[in-house]
PDB file of N, CA and C in Angstrom:
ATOM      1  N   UNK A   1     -66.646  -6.241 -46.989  1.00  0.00           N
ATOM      2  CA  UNK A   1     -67.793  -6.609 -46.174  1.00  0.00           C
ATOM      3  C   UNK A   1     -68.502  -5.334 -45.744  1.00  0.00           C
ATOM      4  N   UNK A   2     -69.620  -5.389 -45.590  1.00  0.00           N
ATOM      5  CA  UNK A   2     -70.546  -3.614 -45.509  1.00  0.00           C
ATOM      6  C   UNK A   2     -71.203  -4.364 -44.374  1.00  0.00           C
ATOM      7  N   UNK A   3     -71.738  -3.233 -43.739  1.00  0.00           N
ATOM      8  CA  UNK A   3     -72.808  -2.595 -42.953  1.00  0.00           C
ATOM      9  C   UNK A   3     -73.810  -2.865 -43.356  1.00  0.00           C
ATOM     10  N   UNK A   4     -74.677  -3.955 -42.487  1.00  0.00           N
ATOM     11  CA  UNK A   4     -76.259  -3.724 -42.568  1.00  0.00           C
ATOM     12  C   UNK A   4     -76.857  -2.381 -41.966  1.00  0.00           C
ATOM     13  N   UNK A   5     -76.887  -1.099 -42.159  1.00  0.00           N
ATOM     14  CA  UNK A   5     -77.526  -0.576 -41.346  1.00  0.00           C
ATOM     15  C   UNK A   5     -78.109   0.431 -42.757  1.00  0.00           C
ATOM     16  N   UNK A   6     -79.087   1.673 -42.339  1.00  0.00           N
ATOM     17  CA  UNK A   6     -79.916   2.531 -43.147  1.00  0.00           C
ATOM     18  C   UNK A   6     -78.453   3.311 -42.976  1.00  0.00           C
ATOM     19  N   UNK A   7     -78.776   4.462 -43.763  1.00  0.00           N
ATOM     20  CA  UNK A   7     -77.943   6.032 -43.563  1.00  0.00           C
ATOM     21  C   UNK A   7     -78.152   6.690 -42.608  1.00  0.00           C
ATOM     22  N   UNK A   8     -79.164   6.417 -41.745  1.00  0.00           N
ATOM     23  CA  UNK A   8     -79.926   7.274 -40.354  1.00  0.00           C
ATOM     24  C   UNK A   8     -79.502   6.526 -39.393  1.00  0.00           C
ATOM     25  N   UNK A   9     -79.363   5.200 -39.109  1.00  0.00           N
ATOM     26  CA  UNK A   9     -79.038   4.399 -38.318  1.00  0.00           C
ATOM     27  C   UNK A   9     -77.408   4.428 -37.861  1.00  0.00           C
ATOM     28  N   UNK A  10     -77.082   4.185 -36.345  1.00  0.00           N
ATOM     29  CA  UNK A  10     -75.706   4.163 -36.079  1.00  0.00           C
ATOM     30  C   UNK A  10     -75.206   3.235 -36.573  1.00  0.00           C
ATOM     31  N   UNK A  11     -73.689   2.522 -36.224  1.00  0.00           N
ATOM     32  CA  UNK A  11     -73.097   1.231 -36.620  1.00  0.00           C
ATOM     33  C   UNK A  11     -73.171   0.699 -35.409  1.00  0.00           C
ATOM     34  N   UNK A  12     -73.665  -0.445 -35.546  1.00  0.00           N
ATOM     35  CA  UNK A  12     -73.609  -1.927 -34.257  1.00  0.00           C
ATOM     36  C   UNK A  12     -72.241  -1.643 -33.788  1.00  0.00           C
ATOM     37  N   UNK A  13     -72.394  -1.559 -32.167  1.00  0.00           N
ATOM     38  CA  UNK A  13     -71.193  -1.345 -31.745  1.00  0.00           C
ATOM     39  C   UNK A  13     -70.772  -3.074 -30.430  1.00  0.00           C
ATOM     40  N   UNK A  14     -70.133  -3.529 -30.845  1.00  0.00           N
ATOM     41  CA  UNK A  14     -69.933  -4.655 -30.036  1.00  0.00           C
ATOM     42  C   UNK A  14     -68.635  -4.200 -28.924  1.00  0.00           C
ATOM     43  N   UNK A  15     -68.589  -4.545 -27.206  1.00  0.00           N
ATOM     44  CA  UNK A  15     -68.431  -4.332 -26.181  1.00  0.00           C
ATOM     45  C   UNK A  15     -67.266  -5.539 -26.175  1.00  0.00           C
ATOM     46  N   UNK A  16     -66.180  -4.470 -25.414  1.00  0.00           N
ATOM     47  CA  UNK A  16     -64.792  -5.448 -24.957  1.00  0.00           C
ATOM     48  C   UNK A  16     -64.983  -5.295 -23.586  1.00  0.00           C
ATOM     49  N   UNK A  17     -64.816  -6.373 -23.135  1.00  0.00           N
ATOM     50  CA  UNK A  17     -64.439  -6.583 -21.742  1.00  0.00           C
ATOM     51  C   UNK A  17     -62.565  -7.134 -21.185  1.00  0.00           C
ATOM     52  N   UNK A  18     -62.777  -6.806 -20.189  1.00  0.00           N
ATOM     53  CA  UNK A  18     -61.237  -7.453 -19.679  1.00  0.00           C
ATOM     54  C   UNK A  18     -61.467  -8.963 -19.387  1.00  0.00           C
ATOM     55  N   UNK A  19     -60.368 -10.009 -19.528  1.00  0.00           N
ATOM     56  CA  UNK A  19     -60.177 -10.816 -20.227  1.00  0.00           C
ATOM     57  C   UNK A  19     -60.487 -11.756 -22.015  1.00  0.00           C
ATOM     58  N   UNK A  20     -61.069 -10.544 -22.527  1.00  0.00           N
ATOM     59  CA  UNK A  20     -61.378 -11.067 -23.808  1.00  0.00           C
ATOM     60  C   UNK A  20     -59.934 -11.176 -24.240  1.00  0.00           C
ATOM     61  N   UNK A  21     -60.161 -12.374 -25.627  1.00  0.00           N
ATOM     62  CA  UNK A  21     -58.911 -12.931 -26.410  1.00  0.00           C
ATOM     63  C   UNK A  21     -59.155 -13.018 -27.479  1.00  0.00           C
ATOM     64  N   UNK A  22     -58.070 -12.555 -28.802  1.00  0.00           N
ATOM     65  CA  UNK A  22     -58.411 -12.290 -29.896  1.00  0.00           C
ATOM     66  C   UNK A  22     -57.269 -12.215 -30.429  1.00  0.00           C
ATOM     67  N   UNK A  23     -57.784 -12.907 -31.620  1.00  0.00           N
ATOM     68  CA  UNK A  23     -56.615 -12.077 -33.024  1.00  0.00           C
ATOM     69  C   UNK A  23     -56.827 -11.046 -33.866  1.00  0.00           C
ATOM     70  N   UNK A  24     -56.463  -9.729 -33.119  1.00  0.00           N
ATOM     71  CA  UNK A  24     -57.622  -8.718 -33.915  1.00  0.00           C
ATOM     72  C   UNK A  24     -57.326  -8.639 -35.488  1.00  0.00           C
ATOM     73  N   UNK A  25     -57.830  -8.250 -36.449  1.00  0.00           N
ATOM     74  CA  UNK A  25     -58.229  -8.120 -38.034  1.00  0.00           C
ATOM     75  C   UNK A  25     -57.011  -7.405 -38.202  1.00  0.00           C
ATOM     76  N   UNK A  26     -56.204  -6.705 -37.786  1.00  0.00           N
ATOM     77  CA  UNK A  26     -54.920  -6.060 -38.229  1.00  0.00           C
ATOM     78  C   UNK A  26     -54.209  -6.353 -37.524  1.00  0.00           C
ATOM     79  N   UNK A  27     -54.000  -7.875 -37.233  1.00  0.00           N
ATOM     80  CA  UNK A  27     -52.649  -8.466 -37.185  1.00  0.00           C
ATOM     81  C   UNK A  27     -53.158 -10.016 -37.053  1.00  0.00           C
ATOM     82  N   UNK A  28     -51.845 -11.335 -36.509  1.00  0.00           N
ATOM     83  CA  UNK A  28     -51.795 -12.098 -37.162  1.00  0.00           C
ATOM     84  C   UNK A  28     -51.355 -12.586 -35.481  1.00  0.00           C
ATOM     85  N   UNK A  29     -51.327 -12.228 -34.379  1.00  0.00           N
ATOM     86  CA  UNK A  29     -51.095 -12.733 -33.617  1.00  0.00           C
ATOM     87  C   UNK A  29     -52.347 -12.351 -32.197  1.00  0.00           C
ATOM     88  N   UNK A  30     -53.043 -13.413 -31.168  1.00  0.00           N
ATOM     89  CA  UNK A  30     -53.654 -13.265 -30.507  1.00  0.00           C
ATOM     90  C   UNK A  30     -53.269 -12.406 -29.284  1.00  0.00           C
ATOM     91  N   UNK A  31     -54.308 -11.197 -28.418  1.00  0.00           N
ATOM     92  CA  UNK A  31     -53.748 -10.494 -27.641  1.00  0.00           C
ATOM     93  C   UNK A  31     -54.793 -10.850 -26.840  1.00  0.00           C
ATOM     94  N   UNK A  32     -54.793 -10.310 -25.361  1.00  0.00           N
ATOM     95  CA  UNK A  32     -55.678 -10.442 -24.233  1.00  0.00           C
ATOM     96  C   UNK A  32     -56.022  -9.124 -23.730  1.00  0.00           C
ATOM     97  N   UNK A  33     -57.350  -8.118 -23.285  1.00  0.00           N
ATOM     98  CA  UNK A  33     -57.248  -7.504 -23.047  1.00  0.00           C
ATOM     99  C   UNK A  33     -57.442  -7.625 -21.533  1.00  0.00           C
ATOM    100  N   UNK A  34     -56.471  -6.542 -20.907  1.00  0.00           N
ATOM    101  CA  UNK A  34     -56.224  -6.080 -19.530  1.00  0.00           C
ATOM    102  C   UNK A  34     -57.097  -5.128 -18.773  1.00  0.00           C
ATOM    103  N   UNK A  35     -57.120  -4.258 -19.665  1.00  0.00           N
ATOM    104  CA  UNK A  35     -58.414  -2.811 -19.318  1.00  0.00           C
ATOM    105  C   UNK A  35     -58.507  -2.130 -20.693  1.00  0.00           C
ATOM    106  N   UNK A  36     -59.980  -2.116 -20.572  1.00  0.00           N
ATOM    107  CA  UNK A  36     -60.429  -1.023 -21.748  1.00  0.00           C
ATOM    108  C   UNK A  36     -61.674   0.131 -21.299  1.00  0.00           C
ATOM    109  N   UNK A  37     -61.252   1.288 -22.245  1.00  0.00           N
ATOM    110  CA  UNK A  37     -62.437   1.828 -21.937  1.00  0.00           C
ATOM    111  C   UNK A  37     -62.828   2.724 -23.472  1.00  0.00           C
ATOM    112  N   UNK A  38     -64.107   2.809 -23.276  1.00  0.00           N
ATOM    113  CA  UNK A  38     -64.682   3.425 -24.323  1.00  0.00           C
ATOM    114  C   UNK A  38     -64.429   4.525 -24.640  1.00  0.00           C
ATOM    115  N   UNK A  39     -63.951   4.914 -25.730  1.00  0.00           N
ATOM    116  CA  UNK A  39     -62.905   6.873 -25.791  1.00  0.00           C
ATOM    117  C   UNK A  39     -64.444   7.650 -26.592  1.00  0.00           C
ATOM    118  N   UNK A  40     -64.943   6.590 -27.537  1.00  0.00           N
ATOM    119  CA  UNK A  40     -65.980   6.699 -28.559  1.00  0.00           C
ATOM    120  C   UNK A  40     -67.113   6.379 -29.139  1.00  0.00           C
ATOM    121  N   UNK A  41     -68.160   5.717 -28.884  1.00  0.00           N
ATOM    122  CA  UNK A  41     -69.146   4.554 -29.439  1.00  0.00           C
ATOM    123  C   UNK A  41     -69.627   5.021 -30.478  1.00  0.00           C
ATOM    124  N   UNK A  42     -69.898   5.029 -31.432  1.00  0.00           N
ATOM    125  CA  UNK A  42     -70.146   4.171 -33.005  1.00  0.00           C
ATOM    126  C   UNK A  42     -71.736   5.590 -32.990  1.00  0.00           C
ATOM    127  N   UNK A  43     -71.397   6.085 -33.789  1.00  0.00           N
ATOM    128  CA  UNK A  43     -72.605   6.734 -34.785  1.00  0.00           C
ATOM    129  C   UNK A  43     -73.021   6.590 -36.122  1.00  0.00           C
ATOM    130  N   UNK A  44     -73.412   7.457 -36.408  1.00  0.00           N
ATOM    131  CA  UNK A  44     -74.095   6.898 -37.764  1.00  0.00           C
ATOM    132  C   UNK A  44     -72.787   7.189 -38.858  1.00  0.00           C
ATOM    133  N   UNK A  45     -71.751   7.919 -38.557  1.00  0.00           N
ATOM    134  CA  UNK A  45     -70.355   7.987 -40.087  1.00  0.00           C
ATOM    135  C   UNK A  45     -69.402   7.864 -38.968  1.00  0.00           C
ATOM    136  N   UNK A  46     -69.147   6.714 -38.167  1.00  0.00           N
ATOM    137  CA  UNK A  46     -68.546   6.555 -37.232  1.00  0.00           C
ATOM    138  C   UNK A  46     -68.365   4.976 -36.388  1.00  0.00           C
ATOM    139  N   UNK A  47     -67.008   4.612 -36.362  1.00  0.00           N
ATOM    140  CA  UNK A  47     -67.026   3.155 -35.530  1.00  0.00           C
ATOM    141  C   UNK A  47     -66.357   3.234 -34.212  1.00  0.00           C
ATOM    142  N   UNK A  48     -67.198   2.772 -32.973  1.00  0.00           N
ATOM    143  CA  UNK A  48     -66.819   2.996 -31.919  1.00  0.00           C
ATOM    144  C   UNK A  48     -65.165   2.149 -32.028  1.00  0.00           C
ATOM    145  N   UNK A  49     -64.654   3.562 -30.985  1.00  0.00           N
ATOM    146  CA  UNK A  49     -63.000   3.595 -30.240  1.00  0.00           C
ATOM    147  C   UNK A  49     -62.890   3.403 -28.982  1.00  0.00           C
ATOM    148  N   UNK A  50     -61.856   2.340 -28.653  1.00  0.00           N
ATOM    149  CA  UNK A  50     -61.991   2.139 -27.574  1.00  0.00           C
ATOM    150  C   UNK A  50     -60.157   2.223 -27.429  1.00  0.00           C
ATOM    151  N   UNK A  51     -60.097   2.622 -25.695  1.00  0.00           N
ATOM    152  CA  UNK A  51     -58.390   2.491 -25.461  1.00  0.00           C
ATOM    153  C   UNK A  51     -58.215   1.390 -24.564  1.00  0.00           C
ATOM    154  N   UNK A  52     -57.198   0.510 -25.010  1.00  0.00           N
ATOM    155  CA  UNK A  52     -57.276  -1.173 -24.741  1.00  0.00           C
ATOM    156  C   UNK A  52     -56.014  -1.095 -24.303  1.00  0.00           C
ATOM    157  N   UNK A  53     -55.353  -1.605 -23.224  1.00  0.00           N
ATOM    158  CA  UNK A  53     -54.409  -2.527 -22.725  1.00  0.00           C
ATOM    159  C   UNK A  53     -54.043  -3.769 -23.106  1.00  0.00           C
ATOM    160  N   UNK A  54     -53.571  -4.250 -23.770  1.00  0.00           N
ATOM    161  CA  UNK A  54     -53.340  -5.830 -23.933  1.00  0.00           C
ATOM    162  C   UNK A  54     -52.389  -6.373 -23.541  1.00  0.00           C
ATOM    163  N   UNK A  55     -52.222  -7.528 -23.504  1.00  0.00           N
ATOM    164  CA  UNK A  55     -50.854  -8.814 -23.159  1.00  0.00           C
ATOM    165  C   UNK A  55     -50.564  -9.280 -24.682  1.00  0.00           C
ATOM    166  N   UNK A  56     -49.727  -9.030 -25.144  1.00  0.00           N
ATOM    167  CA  UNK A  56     -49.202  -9.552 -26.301  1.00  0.00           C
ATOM    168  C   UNK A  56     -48.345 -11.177 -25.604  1.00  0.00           C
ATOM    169  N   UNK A  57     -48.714 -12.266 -25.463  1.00  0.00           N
ATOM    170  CA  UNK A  57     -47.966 -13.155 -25.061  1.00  0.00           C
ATOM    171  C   UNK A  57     -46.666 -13.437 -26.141  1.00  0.00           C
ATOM    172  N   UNK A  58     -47.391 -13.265 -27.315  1.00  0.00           N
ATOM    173  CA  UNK A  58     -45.981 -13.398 -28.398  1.00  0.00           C
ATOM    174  C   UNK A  58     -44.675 -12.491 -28.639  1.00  0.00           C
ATOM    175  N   UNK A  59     -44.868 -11.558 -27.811  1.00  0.00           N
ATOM    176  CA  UNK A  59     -44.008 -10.159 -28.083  1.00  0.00           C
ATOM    177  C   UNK A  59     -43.281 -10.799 -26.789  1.00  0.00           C
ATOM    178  N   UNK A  60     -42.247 -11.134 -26.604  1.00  0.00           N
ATOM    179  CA  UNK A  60     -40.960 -11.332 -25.598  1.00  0.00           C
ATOM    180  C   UNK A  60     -40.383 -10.366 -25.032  1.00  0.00           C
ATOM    181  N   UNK A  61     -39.918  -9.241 -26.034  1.00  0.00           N
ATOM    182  CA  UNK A  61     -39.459  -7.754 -25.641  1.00  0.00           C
ATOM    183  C   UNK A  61     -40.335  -6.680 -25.111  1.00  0.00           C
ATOM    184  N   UNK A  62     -41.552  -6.574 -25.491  1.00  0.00           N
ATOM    185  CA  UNK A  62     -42.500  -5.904 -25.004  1.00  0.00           C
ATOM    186  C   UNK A  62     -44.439  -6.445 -25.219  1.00  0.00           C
ATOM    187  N   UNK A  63     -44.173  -6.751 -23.933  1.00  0.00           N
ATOM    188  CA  UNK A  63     -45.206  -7.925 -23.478  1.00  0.00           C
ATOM    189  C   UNK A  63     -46.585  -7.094 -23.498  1.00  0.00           C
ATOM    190  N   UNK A  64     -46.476  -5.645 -23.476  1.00  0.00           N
ATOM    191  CA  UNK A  64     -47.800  -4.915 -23.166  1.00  0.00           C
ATOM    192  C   UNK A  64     -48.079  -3.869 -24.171  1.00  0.00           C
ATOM    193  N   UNK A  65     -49.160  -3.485 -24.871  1.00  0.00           N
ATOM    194  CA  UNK A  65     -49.258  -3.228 -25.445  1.00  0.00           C
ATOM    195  C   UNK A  65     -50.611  -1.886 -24.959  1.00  0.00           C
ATOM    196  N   UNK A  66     -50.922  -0.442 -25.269  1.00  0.00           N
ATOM    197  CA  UNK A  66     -51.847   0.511 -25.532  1.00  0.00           C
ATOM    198  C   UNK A  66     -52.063   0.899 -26.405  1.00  0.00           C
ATOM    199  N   UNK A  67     -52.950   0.179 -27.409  1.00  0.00           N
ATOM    200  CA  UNK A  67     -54.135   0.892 -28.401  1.00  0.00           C
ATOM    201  C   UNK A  67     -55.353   1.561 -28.526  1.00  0.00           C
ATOM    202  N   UNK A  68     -55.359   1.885 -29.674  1.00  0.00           N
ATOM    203  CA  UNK A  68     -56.760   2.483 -29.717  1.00  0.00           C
ATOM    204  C   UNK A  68     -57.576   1.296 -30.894  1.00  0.00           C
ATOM    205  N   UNK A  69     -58.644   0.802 -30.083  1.00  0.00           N
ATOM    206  CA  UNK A  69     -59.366  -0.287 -30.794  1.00  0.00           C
ATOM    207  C   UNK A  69     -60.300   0.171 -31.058  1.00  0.00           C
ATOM    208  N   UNK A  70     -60.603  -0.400 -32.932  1.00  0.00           N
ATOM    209  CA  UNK A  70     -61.520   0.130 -33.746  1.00  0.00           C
ATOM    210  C   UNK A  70     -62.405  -0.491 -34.094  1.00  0.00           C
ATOM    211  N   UNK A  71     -63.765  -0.857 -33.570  1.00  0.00           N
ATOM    212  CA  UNK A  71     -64.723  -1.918 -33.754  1.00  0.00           C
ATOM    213  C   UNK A  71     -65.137  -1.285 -35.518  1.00  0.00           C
ATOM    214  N   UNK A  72     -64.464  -2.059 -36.080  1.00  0.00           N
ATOM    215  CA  UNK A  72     -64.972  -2.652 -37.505  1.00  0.00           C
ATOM    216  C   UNK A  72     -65.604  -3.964 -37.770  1.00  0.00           C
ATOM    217  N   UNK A  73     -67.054  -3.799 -38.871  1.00  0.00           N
ATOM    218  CA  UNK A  73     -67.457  -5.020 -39.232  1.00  0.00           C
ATOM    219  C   UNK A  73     -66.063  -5.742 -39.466  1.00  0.00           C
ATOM    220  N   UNK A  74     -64.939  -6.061 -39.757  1.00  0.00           N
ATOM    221  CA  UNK A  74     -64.377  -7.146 -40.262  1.00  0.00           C
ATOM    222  C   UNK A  74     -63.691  -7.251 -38.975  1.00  0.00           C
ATOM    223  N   UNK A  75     -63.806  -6.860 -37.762  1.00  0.00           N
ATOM    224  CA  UNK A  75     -63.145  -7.357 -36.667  1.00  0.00           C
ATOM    225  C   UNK A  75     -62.494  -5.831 -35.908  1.00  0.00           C
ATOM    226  N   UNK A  76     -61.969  -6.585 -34.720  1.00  0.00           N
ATOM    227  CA  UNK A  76     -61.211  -4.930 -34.191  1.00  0.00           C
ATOM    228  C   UNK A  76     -60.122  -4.946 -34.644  1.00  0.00           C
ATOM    229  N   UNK A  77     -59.879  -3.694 -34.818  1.00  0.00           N
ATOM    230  CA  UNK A  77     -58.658  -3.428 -35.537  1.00  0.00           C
ATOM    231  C   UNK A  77     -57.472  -2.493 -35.007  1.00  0.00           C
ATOM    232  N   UNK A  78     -56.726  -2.718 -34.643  1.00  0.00           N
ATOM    233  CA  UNK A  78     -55.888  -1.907 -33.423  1.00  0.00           C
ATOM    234  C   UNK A  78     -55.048  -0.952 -33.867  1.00  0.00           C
ATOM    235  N   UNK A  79     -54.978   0.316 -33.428  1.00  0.00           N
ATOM    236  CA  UNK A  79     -53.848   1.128 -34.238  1.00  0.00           C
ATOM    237  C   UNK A  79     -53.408   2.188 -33.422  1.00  0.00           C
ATOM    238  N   UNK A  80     -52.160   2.937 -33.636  1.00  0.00           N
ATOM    239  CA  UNK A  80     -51.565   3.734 -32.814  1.00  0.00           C
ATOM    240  C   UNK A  80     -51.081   3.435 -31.623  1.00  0.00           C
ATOM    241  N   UNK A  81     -50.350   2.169 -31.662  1.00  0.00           N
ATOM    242  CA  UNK A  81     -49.819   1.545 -31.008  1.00  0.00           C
ATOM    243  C   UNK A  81     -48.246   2.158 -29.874  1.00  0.00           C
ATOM    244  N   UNK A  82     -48.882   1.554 -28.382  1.00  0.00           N
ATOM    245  CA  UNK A  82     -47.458   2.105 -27.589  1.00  0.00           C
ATOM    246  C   UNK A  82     -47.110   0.763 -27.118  1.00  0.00           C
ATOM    247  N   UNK A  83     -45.799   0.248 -27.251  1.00  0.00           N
ATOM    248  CA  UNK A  83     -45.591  -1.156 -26.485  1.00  0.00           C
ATOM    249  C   UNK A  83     -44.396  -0.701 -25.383  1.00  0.00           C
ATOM    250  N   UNK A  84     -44.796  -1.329 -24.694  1.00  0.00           N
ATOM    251  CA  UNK A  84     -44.035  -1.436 -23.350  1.00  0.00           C
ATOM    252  C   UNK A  84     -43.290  -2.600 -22.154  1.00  0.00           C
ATOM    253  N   UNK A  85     -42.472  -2.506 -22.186  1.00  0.00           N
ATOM    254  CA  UNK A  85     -41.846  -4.368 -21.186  1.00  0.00           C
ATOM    255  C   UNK A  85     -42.451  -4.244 -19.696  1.00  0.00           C
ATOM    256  N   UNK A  86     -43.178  -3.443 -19.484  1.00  0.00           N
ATOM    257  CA  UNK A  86     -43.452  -3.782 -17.889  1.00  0.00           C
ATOM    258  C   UNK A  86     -44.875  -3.426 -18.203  1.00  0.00           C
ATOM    259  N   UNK A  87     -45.580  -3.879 -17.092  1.00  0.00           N
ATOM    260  CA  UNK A  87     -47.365  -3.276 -16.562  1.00  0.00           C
ATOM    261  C   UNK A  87     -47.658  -2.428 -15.825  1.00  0.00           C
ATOM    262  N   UNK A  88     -46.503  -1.780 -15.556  1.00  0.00           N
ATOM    263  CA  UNK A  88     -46.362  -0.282 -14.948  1.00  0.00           C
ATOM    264  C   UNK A  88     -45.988   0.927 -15.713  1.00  0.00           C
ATOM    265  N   UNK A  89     -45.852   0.541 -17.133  1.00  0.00           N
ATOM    266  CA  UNK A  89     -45.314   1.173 -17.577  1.00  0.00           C
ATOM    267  C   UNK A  89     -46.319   1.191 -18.575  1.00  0.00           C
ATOM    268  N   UNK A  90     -46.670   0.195 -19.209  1.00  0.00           N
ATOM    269  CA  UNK A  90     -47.916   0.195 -19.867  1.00  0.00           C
ATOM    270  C   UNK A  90     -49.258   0.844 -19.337  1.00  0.00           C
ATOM    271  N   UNK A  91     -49.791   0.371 -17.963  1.00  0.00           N
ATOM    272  CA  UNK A  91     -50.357   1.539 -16.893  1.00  0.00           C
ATOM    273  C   UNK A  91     -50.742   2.988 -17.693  1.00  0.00           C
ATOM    274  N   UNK A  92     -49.446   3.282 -17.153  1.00  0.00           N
ATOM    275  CA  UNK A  92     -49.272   5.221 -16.940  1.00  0.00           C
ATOM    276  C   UNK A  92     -49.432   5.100 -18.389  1.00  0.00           C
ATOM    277  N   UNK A  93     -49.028   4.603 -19.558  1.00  0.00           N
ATOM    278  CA  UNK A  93     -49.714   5.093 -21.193  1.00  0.00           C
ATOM    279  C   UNK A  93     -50.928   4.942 -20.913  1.00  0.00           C
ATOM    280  N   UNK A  94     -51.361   3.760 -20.551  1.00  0.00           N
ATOM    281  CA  UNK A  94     -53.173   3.937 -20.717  1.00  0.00           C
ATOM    282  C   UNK A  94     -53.708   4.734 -20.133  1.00  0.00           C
ATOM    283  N   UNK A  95     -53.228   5.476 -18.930  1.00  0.00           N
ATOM    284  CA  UNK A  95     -54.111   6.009 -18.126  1.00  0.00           C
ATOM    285  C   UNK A  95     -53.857   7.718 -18.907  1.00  0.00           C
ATOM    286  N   UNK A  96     -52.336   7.789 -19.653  1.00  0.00           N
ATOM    287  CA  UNK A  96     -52.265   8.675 -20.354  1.00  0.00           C
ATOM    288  C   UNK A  96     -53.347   8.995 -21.667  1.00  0.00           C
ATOM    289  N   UNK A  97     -53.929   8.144 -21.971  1.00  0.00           N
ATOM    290  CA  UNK A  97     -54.413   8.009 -23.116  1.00  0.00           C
ATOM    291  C   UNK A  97     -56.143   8.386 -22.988  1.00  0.00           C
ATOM    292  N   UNK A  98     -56.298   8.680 -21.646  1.00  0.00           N
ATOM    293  CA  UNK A  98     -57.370   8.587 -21.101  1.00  0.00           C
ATOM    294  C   UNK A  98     -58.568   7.840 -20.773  1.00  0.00           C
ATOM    295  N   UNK A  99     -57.215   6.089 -20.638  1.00  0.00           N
ATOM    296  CA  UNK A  99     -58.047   4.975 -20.287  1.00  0.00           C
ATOM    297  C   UNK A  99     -58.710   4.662 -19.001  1.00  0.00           C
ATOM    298  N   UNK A 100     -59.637   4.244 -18.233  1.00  0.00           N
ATOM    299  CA  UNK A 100     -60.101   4.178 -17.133  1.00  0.00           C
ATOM    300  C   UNK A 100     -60.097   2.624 -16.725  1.00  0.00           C
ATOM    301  N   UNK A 101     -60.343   2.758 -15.389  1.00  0.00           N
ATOM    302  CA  UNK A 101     -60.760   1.301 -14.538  1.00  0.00           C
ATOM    303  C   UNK A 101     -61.943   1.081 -14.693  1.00  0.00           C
ATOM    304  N   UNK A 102     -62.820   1.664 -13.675  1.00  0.00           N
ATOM    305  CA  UNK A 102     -64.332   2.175 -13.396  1.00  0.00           C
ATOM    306  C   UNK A 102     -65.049   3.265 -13.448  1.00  0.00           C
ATOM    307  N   UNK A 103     -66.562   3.402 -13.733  1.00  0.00           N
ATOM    308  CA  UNK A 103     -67.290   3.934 -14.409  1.00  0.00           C
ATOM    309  C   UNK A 103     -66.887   5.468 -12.953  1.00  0.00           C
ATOM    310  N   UNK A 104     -66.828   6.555 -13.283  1.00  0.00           N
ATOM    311  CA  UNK A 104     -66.668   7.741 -12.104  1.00  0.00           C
ATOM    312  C   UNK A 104     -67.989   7.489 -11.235  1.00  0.00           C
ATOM    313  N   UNK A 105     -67.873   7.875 -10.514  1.00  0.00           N
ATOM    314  CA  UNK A 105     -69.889   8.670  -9.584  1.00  0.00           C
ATOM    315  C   UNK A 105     -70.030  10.112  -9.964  1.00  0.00           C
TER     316      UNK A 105
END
C-alpha cells in the first residue's frame, strides 16, 4: 500500500490520543493507549514516532506495555517493546523513554 503524497510533500501524520483502542498492524491482539507523546512527526522520508503506554488486556503476565509507535499507511505499528506487570513500573519506562503527560509552558 503507498503514499499518496508528491516527493516534496510530508507523510499524513494521524494523532493518538489516550484512550484510543486498536489492533495495531504488527500484531494480532487489541491494546489501549494510556499516555502518548510525540518523540517525532512525519516528514517528507519519514513516519511520525510516537512513545505509547498501553494496556495489553490479553497479556496476563505483563499487562503494560512501552513502545515506540510508528504511524504507517498500513496502520501503527509498534516496536521496541518494554513490558511490564505493574503501572508503576511501566510509568518510570515511559517517562524513561522520554514520554510526557502535558504539553511544558
Amino acid at each position: 500500500m503507498g503514499v499518496d503524497k508528491s516527493p516534496t510533500e510530508t507523510y499524513p501524520m494521524r494523532i493518538l490520543k489516550v484512550g484510543d483502542s486498536f489492533t495495531p498492524s504488527s500484531g494480532s491482539n487489541p491494546v489501549t493507549i494510556l499516555a502518548c507523546w510525540l518523540s517525532r512527526p512525519s516528514d517528507i522520508d519519514a513516519y511520525a514516532v510516537w512513545v505509547v503506554l498501553c494496556l495489553l488486556p490479553h497479556n496476563t503476565l505483563h499487562p503494560f506495555a512501552v513502545w515506540n509507535a510508528v504511524d504507517r499507511p498500513e496502520g501503527w505499528h509498534m516496536e521496541n517493546g518494554d513490558y511490564r506487570e505493574t503501572i508503576t513500573e511501566a510509568t518510570a519506562q515511559y517517562e524513561r523513554r522520554g514520554g510526557q503527560y502535558h504539553l511544558s509552558d
